[in-house]
PDB file of N, CA and C in Angstrom:
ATOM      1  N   UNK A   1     108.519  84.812  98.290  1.00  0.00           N
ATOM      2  CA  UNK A   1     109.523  85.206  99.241  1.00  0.00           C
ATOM      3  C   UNK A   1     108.934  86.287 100.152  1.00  0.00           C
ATOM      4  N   UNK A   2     109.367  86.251 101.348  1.00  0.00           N
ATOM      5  CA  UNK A   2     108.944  87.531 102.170  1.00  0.00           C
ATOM      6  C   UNK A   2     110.129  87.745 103.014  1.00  0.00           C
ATOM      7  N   UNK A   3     110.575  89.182 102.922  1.00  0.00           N
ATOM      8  CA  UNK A   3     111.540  89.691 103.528  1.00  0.00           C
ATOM      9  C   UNK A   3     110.712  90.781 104.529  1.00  0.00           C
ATOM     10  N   UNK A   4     111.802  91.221 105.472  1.00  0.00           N
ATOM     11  CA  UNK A   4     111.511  91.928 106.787  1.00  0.00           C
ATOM     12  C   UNK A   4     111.802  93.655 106.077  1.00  0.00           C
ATOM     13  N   UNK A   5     111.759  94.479 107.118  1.00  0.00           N
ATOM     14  CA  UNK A   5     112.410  95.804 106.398  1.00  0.00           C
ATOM     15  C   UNK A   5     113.909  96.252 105.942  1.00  0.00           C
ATOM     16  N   UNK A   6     114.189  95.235 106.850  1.00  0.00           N
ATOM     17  CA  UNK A   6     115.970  95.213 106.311  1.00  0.00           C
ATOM     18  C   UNK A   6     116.644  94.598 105.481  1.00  0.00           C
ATOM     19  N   UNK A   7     115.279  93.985 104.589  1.00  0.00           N
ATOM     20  CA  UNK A   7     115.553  93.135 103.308  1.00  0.00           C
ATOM     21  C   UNK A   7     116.313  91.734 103.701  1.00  0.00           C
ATOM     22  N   UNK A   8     116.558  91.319 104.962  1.00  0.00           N
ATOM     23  CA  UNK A   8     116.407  90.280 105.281  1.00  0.00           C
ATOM     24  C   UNK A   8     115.287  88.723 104.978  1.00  0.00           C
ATOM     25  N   UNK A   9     115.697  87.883 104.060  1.00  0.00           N
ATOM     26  CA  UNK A   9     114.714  87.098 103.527  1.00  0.00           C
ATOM     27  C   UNK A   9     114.212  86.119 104.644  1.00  0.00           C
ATOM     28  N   UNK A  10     113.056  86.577 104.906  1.00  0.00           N
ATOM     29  CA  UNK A  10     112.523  85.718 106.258  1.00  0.00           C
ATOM     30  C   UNK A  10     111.744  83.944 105.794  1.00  0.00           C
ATOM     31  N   UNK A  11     111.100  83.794 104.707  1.00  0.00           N
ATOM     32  CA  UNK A  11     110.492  83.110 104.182  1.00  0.00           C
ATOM     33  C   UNK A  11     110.889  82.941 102.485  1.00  0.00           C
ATOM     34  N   UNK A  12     110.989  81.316 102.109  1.00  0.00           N
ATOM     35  CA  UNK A  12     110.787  81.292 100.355  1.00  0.00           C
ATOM     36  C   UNK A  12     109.866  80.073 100.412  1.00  0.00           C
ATOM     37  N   UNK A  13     109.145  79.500  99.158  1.00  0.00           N
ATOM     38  CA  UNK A  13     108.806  78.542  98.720  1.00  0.00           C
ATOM     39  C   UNK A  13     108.803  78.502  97.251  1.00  0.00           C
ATOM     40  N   UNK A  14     109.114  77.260  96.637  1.00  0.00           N
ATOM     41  CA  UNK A  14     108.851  77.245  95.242  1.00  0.00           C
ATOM     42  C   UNK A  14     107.763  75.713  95.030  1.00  0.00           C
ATOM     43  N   UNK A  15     107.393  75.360  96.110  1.00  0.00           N
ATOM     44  CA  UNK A  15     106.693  74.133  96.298  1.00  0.00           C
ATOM     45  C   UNK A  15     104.907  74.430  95.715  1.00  0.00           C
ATOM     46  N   UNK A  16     104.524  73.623  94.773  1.00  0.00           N
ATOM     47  CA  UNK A  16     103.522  73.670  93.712  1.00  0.00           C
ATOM     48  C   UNK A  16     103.415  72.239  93.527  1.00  0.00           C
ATOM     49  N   UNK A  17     101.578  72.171  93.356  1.00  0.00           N
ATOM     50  CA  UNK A  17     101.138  70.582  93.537  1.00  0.00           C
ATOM     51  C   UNK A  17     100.571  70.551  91.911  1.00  0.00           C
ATOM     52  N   UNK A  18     100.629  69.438  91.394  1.00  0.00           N
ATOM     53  CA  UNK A  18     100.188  68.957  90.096  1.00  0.00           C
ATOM     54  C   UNK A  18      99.697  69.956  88.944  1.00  0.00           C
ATOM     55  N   UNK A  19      98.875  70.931  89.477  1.00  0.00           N
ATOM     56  CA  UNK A  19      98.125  71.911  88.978  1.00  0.00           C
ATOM     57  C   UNK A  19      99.213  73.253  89.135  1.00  0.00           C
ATOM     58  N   UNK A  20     100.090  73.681  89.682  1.00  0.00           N
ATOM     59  CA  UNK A  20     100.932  74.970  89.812  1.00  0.00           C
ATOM     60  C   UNK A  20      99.991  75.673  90.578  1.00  0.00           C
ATOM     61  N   UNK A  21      99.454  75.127  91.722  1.00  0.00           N
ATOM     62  CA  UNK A  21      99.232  75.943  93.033  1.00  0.00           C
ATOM     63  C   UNK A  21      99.649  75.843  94.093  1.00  0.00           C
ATOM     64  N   UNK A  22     100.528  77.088  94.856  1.00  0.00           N
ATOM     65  CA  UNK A  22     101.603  76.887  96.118  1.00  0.00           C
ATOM     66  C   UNK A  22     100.869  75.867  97.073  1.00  0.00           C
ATOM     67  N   UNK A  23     101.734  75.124  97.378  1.00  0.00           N
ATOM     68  CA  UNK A  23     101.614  73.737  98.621  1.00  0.00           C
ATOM     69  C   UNK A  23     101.681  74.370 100.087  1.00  0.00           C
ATOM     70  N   UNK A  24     102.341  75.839 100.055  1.00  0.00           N
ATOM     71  CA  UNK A  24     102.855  76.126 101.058  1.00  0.00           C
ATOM     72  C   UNK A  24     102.601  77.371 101.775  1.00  0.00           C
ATOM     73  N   UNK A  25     102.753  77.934 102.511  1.00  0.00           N
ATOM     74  CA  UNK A  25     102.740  79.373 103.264  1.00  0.00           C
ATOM     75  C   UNK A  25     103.205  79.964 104.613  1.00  0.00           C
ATOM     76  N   UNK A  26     103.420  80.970 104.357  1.00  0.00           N
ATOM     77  CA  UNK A  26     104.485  81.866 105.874  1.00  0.00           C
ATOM     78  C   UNK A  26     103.476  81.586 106.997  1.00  0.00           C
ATOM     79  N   UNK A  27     103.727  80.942 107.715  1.00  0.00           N
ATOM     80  CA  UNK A  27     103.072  81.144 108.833  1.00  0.00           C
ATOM     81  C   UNK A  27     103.017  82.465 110.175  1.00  0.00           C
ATOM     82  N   UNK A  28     104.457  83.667 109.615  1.00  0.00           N
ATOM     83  CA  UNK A  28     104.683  83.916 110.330  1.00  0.00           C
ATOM     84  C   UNK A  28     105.871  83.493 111.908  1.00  0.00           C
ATOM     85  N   UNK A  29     106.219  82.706 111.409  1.00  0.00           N
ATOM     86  CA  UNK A  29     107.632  82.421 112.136  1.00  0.00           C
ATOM     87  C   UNK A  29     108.577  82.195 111.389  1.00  0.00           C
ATOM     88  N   UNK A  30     109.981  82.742 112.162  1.00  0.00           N
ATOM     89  CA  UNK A  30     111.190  82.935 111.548  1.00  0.00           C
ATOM     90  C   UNK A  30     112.165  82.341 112.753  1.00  0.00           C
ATOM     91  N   UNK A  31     113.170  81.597 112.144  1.00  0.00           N
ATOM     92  CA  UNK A  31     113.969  80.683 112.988  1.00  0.00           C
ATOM     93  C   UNK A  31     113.440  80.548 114.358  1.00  0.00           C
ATOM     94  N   UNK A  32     112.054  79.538 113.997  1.00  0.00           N
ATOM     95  CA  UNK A  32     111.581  78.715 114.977  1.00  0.00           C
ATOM     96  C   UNK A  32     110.788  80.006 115.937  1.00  0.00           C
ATOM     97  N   UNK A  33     110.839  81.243 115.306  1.00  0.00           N
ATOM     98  CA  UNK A  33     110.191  82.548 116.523  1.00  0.00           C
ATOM     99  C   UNK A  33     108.370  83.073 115.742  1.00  0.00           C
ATOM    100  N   UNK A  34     108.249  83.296 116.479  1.00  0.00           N
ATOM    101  CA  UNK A  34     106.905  84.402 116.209  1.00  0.00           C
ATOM    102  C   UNK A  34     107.321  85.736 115.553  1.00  0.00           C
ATOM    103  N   UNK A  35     107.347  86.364 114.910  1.00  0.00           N
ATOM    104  CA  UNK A  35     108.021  87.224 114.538  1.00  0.00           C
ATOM    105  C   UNK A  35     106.685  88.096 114.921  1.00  0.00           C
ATOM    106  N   UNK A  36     107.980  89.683 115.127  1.00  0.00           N
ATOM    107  CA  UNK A  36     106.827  90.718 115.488  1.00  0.00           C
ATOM    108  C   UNK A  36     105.740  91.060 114.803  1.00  0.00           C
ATOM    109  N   UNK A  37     104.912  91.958 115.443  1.00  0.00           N
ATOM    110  CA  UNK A  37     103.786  92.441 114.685  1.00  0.00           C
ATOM    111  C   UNK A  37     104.634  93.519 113.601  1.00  0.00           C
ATOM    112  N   UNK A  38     104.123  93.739 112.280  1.00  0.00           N
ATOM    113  CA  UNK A  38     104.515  94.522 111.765  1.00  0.00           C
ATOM    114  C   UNK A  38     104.169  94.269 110.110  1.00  0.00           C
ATOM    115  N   UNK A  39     104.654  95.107 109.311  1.00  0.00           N
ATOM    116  CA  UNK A  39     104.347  94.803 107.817  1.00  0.00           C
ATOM    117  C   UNK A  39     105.663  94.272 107.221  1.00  0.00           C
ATOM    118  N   UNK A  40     105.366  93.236 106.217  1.00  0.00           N
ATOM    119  CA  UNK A  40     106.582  92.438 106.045  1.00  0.00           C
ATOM    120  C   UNK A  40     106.603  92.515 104.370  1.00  0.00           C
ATOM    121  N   UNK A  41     107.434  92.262 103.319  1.00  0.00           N
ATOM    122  CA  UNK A  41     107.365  92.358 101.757  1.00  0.00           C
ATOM    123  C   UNK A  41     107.415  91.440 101.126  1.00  0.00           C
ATOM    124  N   UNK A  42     106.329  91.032 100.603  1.00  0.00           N
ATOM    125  CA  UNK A  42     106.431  89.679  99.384  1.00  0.00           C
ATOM    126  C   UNK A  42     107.050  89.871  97.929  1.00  0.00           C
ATOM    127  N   UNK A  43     107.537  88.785  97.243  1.00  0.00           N
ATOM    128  CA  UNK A  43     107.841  89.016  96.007  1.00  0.00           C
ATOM    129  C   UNK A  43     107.289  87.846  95.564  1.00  0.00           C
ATOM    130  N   UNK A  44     107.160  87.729  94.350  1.00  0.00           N
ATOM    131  CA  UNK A  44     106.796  86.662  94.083  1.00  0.00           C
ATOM    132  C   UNK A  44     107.185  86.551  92.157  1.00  0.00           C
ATOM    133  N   UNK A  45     107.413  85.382  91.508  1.00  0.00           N
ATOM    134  CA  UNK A  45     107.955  85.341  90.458  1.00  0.00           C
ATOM    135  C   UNK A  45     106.925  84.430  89.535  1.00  0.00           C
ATOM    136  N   UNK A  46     106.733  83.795  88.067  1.00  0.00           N
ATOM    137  CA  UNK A  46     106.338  82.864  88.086  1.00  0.00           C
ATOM    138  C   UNK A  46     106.462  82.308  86.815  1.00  0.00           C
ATOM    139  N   UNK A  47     106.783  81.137  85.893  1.00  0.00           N
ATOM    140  CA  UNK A  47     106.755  80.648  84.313  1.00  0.00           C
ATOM    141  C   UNK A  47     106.046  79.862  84.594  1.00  0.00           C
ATOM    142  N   UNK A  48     104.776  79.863  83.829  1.00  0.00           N
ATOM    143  CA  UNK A  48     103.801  79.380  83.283  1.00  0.00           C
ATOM    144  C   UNK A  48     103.993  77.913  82.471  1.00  0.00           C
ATOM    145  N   UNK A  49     103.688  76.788  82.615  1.00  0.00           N
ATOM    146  CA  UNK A  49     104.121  75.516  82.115  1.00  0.00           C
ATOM    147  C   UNK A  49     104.183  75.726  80.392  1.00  0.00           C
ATOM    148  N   UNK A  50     103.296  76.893  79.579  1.00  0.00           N
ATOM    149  CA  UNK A  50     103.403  76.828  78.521  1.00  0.00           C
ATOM    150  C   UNK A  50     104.631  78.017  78.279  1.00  0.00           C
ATOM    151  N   UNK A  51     105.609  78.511  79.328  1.00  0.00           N
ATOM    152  CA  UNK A  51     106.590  79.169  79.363  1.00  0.00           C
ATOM    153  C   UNK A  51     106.917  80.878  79.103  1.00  0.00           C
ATOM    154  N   UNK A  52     105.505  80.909  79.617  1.00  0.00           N
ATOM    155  CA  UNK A  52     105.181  82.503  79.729  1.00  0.00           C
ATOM    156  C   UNK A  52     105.403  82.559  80.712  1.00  0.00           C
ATOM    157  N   UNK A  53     105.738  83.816  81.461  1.00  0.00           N
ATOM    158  CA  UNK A  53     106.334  84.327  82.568  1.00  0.00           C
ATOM    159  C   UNK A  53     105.327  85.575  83.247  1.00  0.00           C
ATOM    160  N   UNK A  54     104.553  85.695  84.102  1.00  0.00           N
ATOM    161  CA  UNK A  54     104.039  86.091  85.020  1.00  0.00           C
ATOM    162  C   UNK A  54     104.308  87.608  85.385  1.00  0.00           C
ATOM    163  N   UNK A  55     103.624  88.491  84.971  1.00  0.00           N
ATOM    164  CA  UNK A  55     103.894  89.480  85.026  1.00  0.00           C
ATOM    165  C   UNK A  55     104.115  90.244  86.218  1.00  0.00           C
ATOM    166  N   UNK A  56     102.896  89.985  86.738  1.00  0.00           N
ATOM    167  CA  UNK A  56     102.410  90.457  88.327  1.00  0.00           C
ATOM    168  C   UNK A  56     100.731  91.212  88.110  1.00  0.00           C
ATOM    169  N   UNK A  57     100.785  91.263  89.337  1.00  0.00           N
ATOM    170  CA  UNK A  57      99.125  92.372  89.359  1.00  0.00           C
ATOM    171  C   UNK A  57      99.364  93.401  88.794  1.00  0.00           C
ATOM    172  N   UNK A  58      97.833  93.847  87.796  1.00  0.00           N
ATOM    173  CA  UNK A  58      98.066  95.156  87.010  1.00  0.00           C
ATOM    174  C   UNK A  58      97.578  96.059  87.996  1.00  0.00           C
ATOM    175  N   UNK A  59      98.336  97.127  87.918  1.00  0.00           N
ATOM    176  CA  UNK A  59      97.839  98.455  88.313  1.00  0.00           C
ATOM    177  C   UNK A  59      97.796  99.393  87.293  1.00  0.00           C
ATOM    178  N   UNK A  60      96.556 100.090  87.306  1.00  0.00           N
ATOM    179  CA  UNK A  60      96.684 101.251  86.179  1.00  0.00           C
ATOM    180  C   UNK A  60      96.576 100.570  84.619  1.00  0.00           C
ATOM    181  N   UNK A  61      96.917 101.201  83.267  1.00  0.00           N
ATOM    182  CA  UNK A  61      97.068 101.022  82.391  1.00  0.00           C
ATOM    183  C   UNK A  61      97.934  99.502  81.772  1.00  0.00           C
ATOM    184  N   UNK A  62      98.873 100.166  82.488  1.00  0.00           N
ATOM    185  CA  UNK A  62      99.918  98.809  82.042  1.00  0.00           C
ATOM    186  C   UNK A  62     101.237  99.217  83.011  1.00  0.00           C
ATOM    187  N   UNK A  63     101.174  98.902  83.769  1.00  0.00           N
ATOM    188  CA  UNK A  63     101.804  98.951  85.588  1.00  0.00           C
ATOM    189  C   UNK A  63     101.548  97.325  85.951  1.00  0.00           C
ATOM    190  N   UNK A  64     102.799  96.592  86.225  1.00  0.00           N
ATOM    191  CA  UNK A  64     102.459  95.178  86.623  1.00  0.00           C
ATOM    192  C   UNK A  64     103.255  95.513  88.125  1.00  0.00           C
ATOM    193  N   UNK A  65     103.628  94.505  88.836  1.00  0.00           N
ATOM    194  CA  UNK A  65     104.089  94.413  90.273  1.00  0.00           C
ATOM    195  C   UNK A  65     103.794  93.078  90.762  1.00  0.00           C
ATOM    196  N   UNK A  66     105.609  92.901  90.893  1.00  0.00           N
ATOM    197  CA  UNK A  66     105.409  91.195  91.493  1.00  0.00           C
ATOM    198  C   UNK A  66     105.790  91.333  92.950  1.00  0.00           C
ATOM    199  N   UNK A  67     105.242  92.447  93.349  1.00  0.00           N
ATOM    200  CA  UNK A  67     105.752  92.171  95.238  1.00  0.00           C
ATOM    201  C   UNK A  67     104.022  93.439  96.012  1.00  0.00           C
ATOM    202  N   UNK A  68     104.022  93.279  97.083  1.00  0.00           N
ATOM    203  CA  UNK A  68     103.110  93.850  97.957  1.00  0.00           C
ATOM    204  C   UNK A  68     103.682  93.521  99.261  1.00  0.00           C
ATOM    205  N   UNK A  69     102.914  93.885  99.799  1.00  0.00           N
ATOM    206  CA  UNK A  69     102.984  93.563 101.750  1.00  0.00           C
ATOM    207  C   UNK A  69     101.897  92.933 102.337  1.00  0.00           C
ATOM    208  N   UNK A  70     102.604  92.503 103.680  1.00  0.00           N
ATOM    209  CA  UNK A  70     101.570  91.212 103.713  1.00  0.00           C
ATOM    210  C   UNK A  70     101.857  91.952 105.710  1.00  0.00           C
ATOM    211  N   UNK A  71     100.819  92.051 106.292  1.00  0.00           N
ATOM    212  CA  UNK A  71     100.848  92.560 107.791  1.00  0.00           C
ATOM    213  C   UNK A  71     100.700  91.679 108.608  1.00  0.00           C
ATOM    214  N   UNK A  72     101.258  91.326 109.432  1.00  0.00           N
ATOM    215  CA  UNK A  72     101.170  90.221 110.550  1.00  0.00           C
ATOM    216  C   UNK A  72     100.466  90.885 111.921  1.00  0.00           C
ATOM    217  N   UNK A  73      99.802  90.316 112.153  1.00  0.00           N
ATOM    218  CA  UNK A  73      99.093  90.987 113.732  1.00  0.00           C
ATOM    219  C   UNK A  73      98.343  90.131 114.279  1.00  0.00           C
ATOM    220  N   UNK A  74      99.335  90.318 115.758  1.00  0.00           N
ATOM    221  CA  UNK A  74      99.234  89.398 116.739  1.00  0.00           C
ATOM    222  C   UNK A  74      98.359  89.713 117.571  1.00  0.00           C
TER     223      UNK A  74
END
């Protein structure tokens, strides 16, 4: 998912090919627009086919995080 700063959800996909790797990606447009330059927020979720669940990237010791930012520039 990627939302704007106003937590507006600009982008989702849950689309995954045979193997559970995304089919898909933000191109950067939002209802049919270019959206501005700027930094935008991903989240991202995930269960594992053997039904483990996806922690996120480690930071630190044991610090996970299922979201970052993703910068668009035009």
């Amino acid at each position: 998912m990627i939302y704007d700063d106003w937590g507006n959800l600009m982008w989702q996909s849950t689309a995954l090919d045979e193997n559970g790797r995304p089919t898909e990606y933000w191109n950067g447009i939002y209802n049919g627009k270019p959206v501005q330059q700027d930094a935008y927020v991903w989240k991202a979720s995930a269960v594992f086919k053997d039904d483990s669940v996806w922690l996120g990237n480690k930071y630190g010791k044991d610090k996970y995080k299922r979201s970052g930012s993703v910068t668009v520039i035009r």
